[in-house]
PDB file of N, CA and C in Angstrom:
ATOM      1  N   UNK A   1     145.206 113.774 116.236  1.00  0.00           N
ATOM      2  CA  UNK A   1     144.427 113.939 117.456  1.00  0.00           C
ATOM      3  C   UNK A   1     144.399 112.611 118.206  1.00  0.00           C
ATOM      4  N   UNK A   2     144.640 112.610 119.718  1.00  0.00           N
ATOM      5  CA  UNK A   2     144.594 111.569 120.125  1.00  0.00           C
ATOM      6  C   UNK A   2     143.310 110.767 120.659  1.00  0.00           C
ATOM      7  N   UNK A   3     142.699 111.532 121.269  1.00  0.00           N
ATOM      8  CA  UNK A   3     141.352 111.215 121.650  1.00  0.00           C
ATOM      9  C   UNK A   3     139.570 112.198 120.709  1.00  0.00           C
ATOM     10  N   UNK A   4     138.747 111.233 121.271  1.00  0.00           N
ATOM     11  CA  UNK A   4     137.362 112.286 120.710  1.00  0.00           C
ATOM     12  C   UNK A   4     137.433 113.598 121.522  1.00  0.00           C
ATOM     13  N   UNK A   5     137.761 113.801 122.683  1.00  0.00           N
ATOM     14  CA  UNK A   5     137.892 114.881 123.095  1.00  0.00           C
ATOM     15  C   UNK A   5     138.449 116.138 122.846  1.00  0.00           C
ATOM     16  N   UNK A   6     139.940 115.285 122.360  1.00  0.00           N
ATOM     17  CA  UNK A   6     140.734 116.740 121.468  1.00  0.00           C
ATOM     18  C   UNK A   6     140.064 117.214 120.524  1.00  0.00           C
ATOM     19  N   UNK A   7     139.789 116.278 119.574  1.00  0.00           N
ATOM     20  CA  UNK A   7     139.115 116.802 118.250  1.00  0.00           C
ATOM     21  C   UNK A   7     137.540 117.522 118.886  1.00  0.00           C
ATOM     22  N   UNK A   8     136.892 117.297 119.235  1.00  0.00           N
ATOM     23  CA  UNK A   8     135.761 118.160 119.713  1.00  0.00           C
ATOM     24  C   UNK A   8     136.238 119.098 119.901  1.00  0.00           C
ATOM     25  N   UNK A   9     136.837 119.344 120.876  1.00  0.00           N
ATOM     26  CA  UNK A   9     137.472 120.903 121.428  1.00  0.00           C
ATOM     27  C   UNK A   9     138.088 121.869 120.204  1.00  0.00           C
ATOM     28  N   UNK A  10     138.658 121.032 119.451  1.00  0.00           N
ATOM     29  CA  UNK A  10     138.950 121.566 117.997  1.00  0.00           C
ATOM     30  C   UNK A  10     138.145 122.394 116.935  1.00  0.00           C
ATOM     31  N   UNK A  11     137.530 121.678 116.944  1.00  0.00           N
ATOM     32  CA  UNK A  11     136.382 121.361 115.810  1.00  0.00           C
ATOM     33  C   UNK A  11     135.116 122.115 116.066  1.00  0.00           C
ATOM     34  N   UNK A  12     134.919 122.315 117.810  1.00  0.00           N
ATOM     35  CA  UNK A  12     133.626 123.126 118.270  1.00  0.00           C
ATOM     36  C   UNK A  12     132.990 124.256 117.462  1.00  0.00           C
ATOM     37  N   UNK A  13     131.822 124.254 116.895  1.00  0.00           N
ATOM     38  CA  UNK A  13     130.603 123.545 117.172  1.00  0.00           C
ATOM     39  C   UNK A  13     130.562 121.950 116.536  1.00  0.00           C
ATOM     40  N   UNK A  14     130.974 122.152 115.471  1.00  0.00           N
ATOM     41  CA  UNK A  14     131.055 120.485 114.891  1.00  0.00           C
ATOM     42  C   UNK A  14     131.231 119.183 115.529  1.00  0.00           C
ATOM     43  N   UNK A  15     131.175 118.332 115.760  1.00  0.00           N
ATOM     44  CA  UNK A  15     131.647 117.582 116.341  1.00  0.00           C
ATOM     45  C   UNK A  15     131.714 116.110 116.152  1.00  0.00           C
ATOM     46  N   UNK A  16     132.459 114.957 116.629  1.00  0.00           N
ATOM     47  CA  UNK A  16     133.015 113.794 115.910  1.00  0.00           C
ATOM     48  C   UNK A  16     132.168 112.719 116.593  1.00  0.00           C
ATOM     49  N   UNK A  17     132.065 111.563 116.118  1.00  0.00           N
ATOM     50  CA  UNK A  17     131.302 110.240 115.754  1.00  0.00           C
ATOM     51  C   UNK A  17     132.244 109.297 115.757  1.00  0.00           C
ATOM     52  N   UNK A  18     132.447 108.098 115.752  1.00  0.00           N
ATOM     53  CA  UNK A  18     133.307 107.630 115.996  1.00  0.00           C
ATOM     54  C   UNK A  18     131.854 106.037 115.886  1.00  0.00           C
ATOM     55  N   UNK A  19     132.476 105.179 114.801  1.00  0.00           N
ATOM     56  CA  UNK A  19     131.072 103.665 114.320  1.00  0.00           C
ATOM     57  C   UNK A  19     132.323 102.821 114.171  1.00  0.00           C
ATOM     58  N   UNK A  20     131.591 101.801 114.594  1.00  0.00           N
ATOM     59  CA  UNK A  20     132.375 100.640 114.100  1.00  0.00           C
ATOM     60  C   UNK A  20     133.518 100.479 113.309  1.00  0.00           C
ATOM     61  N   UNK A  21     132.890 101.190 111.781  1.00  0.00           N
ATOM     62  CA  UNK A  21     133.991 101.183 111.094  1.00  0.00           C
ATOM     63  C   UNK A  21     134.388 102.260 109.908  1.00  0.00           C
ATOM     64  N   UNK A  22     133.571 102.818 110.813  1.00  0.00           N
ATOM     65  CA  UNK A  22     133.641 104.335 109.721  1.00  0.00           C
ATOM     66  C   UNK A  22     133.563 105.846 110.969  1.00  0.00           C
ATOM     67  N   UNK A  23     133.858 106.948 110.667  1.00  0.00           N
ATOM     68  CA  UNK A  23     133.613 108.178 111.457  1.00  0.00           C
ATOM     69  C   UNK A  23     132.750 109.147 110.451  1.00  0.00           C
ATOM     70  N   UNK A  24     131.972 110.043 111.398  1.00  0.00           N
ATOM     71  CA  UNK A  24     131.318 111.173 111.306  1.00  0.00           C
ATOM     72  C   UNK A  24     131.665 112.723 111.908  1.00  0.00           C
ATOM     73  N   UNK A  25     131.474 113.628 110.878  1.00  0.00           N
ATOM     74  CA  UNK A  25     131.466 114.459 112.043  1.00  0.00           C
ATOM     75  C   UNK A  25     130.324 115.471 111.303  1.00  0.00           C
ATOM     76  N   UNK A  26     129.641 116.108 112.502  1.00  0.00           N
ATOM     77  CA  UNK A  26     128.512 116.580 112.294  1.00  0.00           C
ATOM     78  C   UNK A  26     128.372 118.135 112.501  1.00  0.00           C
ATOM     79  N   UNK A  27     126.993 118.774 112.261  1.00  0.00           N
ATOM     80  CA  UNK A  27     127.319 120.004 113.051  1.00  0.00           C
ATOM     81  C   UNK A  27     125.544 120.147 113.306  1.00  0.00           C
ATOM     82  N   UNK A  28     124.807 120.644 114.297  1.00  0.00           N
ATOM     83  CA  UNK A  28     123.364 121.179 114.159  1.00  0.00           C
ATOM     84  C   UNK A  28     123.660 122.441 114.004  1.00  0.00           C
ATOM     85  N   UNK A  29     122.563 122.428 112.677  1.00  0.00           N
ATOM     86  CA  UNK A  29     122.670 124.144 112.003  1.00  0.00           C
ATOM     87  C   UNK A  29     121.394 125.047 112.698  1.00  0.00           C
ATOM     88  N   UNK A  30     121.555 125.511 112.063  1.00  0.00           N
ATOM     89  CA  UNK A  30     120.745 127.236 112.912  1.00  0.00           C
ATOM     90  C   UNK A  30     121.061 127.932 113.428  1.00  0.00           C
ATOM     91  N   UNK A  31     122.495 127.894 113.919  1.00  0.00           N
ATOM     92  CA  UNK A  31     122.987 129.076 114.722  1.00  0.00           C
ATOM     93  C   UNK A  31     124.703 129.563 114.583  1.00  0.00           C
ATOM     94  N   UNK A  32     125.583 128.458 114.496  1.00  0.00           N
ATOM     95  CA  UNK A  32     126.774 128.360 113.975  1.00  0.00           C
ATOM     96  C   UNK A  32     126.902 129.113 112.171  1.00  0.00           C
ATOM     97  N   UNK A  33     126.962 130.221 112.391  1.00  0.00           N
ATOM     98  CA  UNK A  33     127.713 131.083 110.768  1.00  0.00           C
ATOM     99  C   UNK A  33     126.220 130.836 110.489  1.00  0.00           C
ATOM    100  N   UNK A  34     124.947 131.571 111.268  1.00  0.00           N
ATOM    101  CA  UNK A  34     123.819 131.354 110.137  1.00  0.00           C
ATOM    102  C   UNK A  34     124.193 132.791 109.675  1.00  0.00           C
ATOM    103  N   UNK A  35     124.265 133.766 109.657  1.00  0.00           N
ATOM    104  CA  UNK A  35     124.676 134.888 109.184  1.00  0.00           C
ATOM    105  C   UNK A  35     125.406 135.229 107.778  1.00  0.00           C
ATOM    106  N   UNK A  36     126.051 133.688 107.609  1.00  0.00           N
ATOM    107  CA  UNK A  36     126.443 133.442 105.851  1.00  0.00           C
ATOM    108  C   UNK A  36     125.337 133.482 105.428  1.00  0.00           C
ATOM    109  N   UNK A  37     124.292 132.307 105.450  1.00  0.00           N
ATOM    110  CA  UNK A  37     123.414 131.938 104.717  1.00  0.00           C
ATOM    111  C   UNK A  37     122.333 132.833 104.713  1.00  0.00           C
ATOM    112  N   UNK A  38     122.430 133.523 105.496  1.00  0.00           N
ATOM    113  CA  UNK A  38     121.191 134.148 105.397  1.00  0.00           C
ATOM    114  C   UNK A  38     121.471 135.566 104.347  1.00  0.00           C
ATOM    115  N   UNK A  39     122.713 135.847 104.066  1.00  0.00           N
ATOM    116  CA  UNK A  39     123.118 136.947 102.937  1.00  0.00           C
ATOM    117  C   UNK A  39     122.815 136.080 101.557  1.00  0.00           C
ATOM    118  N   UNK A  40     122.270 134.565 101.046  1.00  0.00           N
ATOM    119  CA  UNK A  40     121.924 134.616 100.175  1.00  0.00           C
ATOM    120  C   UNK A  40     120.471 133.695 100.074  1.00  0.00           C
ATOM    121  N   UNK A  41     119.634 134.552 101.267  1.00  0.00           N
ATOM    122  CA  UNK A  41     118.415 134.011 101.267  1.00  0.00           C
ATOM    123  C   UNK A  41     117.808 133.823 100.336  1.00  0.00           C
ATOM    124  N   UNK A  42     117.551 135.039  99.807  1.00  0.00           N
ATOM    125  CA  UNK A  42     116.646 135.025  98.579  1.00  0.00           C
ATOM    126  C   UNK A  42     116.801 134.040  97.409  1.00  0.00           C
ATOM    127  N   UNK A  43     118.175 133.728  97.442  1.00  0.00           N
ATOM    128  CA  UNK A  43     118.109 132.353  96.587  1.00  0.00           C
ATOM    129  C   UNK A  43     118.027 130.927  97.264  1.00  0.00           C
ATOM    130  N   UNK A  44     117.163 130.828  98.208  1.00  0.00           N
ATOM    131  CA  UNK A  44     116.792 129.678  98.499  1.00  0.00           C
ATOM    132  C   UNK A  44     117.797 129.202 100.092  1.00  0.00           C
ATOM    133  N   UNK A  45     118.233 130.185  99.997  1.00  0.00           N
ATOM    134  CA  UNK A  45     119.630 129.163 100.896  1.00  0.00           C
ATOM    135  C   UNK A  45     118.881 129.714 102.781  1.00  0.00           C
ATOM    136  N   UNK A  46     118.771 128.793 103.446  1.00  0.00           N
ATOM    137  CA  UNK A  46     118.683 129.422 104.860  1.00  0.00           C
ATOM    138  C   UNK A  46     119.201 128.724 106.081  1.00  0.00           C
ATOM    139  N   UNK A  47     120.564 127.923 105.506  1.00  0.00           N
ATOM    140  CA  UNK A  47     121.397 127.130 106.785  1.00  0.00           C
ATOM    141  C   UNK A  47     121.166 125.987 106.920  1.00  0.00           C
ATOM    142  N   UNK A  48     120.316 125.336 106.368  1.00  0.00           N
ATOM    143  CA  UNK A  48     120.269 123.447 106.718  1.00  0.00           C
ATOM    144  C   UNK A  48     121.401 122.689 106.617  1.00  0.00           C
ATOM    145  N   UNK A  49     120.911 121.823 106.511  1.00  0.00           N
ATOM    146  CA  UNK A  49     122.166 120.493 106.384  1.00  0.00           C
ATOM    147  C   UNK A  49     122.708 120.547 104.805  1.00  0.00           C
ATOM    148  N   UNK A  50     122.183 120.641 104.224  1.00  0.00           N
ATOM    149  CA  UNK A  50     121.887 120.115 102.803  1.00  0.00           C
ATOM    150  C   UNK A  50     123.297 121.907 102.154  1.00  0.00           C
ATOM    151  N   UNK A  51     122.404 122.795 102.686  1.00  0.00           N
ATOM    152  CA  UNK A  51     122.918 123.926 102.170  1.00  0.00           C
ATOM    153  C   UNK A  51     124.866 123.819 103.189  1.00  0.00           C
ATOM    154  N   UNK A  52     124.761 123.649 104.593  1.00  0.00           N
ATOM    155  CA  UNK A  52     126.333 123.604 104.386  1.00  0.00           C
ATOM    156  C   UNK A  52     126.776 122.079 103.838  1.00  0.00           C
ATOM    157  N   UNK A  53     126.489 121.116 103.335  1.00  0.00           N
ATOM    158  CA  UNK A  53     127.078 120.339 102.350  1.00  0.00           C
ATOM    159  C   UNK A  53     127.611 120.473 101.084  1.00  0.00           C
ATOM    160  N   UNK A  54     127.249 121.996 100.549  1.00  0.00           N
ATOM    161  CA  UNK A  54     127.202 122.475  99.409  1.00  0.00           C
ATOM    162  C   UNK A  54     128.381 123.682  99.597  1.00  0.00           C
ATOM    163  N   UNK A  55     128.397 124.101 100.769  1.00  0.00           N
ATOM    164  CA  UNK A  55     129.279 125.004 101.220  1.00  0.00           C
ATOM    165  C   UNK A  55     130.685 123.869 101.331  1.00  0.00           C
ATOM    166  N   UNK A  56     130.678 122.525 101.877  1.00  0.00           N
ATOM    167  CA  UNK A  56     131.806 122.042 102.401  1.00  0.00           C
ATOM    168  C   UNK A  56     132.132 121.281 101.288  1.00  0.00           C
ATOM    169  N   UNK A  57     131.222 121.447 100.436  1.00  0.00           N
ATOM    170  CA  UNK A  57     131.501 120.328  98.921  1.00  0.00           C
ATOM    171  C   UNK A  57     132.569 121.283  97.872  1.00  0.00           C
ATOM    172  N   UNK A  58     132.408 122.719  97.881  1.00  0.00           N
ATOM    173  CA  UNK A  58     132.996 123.881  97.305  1.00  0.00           C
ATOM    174  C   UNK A  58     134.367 123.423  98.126  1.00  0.00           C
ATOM    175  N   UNK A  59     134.457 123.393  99.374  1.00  0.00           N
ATOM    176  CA  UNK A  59     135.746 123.420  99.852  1.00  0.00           C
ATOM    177  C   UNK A  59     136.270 122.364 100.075  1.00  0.00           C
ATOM    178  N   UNK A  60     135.666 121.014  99.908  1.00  0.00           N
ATOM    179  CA  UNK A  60     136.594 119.997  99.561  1.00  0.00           C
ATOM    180  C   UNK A  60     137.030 120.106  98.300  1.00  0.00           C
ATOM    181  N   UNK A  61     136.497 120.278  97.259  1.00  0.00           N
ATOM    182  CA  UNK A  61     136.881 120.277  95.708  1.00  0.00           C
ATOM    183  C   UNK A  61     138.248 121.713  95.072  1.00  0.00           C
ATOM    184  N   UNK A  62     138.210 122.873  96.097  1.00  0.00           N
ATOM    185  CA  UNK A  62     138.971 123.568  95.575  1.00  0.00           C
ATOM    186  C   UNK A  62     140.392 123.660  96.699  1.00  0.00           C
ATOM    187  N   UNK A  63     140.081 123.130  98.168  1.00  0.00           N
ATOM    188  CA  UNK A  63     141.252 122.927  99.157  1.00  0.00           C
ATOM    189  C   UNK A  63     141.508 121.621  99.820  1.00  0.00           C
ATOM    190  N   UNK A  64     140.860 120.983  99.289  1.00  0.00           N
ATOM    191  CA  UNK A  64     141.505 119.257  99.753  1.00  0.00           C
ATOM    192  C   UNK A  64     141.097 118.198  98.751  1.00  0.00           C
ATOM    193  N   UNK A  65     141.175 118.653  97.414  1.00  0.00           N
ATOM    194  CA  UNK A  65     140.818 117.713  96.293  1.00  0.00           C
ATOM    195  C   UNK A  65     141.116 116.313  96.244  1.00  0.00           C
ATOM    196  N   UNK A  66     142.623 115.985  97.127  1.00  0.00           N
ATOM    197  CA  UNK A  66     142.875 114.409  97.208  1.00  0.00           C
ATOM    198  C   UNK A  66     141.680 114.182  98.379  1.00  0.00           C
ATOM    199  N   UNK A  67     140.960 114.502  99.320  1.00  0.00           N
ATOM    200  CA  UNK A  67     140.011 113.639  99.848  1.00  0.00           C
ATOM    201  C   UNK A  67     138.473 113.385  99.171  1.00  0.00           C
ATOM    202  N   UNK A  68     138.119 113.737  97.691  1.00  0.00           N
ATOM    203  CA  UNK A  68     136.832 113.860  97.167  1.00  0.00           C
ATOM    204  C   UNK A  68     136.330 112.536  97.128  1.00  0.00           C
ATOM    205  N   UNK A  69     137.288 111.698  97.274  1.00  0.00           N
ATOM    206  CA  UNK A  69     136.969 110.202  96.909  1.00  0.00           C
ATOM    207  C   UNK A  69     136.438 109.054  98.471  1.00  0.00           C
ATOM    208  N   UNK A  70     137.119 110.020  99.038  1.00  0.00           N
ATOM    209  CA  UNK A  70     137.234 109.843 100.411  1.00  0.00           C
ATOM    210  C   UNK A  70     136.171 110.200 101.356  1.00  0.00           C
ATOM    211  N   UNK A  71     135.647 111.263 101.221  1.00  0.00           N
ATOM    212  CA  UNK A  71     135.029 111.904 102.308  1.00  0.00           C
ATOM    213  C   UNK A  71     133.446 111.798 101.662  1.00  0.00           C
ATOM    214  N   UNK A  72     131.996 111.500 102.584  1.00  0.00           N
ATOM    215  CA  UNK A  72     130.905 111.600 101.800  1.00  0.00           C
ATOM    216  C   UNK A  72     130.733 112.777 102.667  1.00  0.00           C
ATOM    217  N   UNK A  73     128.837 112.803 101.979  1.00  0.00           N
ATOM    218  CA  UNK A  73     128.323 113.656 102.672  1.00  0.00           C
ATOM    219  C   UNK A  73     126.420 113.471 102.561  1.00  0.00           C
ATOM    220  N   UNK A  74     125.992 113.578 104.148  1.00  0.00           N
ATOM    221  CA  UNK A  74     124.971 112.807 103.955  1.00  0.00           C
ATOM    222  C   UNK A  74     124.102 113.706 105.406  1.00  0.00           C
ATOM    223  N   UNK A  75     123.510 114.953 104.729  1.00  0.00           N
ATOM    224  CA  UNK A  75     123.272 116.018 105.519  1.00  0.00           C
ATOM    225  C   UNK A  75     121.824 115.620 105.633  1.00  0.00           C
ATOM    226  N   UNK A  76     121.408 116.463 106.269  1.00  0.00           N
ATOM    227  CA  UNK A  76     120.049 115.992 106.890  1.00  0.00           C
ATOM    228  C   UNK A  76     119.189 117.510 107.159  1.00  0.00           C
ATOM    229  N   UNK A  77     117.787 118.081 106.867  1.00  0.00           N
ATOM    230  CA  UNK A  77     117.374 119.487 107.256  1.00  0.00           C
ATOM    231  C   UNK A  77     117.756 119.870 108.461  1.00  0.00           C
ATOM    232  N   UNK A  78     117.818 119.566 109.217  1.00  0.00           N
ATOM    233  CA  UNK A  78     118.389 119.409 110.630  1.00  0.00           C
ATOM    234  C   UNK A  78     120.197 119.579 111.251  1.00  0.00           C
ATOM    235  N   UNK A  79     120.967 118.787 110.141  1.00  0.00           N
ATOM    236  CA  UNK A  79     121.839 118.492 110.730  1.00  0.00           C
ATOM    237  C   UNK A  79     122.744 118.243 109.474  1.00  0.00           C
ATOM    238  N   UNK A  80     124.357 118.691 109.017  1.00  0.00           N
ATOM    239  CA  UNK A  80     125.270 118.696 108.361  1.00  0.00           C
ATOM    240  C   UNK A  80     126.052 117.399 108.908  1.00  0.00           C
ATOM    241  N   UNK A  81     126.487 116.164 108.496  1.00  0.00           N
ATOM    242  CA  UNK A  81     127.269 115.575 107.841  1.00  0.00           C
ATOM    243  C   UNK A  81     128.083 114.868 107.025  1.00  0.00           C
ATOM    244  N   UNK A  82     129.432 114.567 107.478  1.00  0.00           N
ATOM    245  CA  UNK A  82     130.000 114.347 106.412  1.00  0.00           C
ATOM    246  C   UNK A  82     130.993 112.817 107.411  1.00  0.00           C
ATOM    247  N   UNK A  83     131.478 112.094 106.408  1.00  0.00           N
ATOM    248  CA  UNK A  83     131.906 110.868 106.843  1.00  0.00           C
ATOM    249  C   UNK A  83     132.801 110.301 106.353  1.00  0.00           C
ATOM    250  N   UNK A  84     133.387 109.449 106.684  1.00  0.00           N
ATOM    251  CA  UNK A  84     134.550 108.361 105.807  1.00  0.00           C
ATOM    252  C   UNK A  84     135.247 107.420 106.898  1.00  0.00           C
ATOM    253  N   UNK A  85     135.799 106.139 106.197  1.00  0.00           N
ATOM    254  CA  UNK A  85     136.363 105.183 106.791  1.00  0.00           C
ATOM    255  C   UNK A  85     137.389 105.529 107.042  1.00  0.00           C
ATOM    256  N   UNK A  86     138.370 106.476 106.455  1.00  0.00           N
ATOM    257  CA  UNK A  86     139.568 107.087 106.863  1.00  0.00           C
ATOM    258  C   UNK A  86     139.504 108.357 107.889  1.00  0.00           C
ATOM    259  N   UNK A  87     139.849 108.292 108.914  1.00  0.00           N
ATOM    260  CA  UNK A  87     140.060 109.198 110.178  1.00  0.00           C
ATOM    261  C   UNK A  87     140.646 109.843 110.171  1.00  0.00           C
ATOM    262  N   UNK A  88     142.095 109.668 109.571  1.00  0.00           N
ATOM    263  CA  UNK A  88     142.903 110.587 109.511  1.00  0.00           C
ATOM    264  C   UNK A  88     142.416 111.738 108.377  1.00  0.00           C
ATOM    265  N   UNK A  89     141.840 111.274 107.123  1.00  0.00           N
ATOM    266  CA  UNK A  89     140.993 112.538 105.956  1.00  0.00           C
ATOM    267  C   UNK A  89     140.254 113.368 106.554  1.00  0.00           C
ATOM    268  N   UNK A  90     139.481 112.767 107.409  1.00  0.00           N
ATOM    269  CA  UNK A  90     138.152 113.355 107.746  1.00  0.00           C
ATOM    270  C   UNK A  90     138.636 114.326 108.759  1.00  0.00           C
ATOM    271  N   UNK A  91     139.680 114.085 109.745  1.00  0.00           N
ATOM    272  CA  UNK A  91     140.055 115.049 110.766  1.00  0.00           C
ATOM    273  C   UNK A  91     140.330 116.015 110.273  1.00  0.00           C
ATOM    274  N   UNK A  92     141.311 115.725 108.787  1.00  0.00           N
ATOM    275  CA  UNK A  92     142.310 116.927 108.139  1.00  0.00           C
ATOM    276  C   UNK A  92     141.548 117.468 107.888  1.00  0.00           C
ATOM    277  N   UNK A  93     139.982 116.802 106.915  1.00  0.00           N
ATOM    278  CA  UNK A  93     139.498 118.215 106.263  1.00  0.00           C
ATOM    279  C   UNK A  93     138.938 118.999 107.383  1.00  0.00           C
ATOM    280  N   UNK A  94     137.961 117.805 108.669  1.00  0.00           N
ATOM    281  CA  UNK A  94     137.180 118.993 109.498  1.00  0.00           C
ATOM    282  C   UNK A  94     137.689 120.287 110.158  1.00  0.00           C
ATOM    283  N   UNK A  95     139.071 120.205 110.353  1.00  0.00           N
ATOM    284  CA  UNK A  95     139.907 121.021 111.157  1.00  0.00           C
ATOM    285  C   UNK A  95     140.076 122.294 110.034  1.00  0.00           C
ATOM    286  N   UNK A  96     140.294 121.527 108.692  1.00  0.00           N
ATOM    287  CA  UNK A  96     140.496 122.671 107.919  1.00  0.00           C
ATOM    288  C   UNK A  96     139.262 123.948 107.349  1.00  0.00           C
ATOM    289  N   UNK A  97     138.548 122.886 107.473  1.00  0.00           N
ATOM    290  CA  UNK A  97     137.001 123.648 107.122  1.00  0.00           C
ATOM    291  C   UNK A  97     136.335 124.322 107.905  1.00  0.00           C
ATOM    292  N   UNK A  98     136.883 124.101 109.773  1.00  0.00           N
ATOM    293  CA  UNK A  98     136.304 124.715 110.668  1.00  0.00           C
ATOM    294  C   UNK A  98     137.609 126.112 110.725  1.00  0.00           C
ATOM    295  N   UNK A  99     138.497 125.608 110.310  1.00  0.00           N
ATOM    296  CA  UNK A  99     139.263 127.079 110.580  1.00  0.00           C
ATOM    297  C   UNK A  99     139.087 128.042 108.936  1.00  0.00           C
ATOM    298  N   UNK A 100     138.615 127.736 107.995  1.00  0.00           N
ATOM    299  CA  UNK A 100     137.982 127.958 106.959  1.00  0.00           C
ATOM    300  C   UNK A 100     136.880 128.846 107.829  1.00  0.00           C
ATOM    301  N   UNK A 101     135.659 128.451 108.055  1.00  0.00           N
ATOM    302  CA  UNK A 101     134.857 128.752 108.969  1.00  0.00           C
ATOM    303  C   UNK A 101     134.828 129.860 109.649  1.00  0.00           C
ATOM    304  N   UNK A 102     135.813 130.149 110.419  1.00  0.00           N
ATOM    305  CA  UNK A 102     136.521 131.296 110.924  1.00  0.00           C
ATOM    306  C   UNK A 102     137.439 132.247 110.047  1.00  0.00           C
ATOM    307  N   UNK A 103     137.222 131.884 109.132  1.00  0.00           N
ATOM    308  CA  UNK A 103     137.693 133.183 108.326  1.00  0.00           C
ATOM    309  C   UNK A 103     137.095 133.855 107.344  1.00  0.00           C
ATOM    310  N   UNK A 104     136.155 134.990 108.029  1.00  0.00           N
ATOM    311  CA  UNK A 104     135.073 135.777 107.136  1.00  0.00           C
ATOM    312  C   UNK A 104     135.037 136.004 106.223  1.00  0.00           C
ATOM    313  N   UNK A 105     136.146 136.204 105.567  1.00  0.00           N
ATOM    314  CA  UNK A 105     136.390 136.837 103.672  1.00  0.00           C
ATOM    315  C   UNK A 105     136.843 135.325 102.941  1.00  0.00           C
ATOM    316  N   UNK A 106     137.500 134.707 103.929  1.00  0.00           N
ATOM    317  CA  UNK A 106     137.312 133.198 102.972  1.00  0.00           C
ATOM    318  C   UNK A 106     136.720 132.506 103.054  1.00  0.00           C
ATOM    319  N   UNK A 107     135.629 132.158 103.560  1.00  0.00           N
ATOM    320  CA  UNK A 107     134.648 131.587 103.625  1.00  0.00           C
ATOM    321  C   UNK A 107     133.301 131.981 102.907  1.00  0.00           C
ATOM    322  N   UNK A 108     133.257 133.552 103.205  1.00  0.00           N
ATOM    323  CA  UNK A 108     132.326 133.829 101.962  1.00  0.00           C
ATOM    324  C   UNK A 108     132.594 133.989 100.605  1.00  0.00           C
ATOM    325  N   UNK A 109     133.971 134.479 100.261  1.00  0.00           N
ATOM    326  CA  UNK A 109     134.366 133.654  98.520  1.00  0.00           C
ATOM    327  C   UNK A 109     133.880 132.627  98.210  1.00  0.00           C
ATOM    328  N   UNK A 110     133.991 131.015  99.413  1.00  0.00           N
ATOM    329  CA  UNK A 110     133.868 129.767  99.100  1.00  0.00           C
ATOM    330  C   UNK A 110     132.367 129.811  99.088  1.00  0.00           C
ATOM    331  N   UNK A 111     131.331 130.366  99.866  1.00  0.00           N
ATOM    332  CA  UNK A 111     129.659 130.206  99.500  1.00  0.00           C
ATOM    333  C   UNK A 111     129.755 130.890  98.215  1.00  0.00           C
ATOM    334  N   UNK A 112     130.596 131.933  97.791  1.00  0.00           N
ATOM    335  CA  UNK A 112     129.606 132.850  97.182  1.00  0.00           C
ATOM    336  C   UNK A 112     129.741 131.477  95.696  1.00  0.00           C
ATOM    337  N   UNK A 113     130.671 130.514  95.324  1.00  0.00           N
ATOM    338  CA  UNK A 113     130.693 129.427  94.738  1.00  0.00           C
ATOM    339  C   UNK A 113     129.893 127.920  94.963  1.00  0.00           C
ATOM    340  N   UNK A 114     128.808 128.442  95.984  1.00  0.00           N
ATOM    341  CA  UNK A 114     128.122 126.618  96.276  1.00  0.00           C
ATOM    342  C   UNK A 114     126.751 127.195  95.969  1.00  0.00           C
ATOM    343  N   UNK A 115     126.635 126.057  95.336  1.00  0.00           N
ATOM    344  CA  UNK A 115     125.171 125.829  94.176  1.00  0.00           C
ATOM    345  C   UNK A 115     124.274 125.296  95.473  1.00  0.00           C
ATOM    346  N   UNK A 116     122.769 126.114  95.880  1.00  0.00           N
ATOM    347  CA  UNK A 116     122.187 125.454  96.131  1.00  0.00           C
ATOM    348  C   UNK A 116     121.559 123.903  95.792  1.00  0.00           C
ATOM    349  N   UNK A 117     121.435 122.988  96.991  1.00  0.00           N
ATOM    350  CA  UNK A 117     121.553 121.823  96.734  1.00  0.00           C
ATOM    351  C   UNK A 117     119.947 121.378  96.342  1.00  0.00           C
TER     352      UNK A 117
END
């Protein structure tokens, strides 16, 4: 991606950060795929930050395992993200996780595997 712009447009709703010497990219929850979380309310889960960290932690570990070392994650009740000094990781996974995201039957395989946090 060449600019913050592409990747936003990409990535929408999520979107990128760009620090000194590290990147972010974020998402505000409550409305983006609350419709996952809310199929496993009853066990605690209802869309925060914390709960898709747990969703994107399942899918770094079983579809981009070389970035685990790489990528954090530092969600907030409010607000999902995730970070790293490498730009190029962080793009690969967000792009992959947002088109993850968009795909209804694979994406809920990958919750029906994330441990409330």
């Amino acid at each position: 991606m060449n600019s913050q712009k592409d990747i936003n447009n990409v990535i929408e709703p999520f979107f990128w950060v760009e620090h000194s010497n590290s990147f972010s990219v974020c998402l505000n929850v409550g409305y983006y795929k609350q419709e996952l979380f809310e199929k496993r309310e009853e066990e605690g889960f209802d869309g925060n930050g914390y709960d898709w960290a747990s969703l994107a932690k399942v899918f770094l570990e079983e579809q981009k395992p070389e970035f685990i070392d790489v990528i954090k994650f530092d969600p907030e009740g409010s607000m999902f993200c995730a970070y790293s000094s490498n730009k190029e990781a962080l793009q690969d996974f967000i792009i992959a996780f947002k088109n993850a995201c968009e795909n209804k039957t694979f994406i809920e395989d990958l919750f029906s595997r994330a441990i409330l946090d």
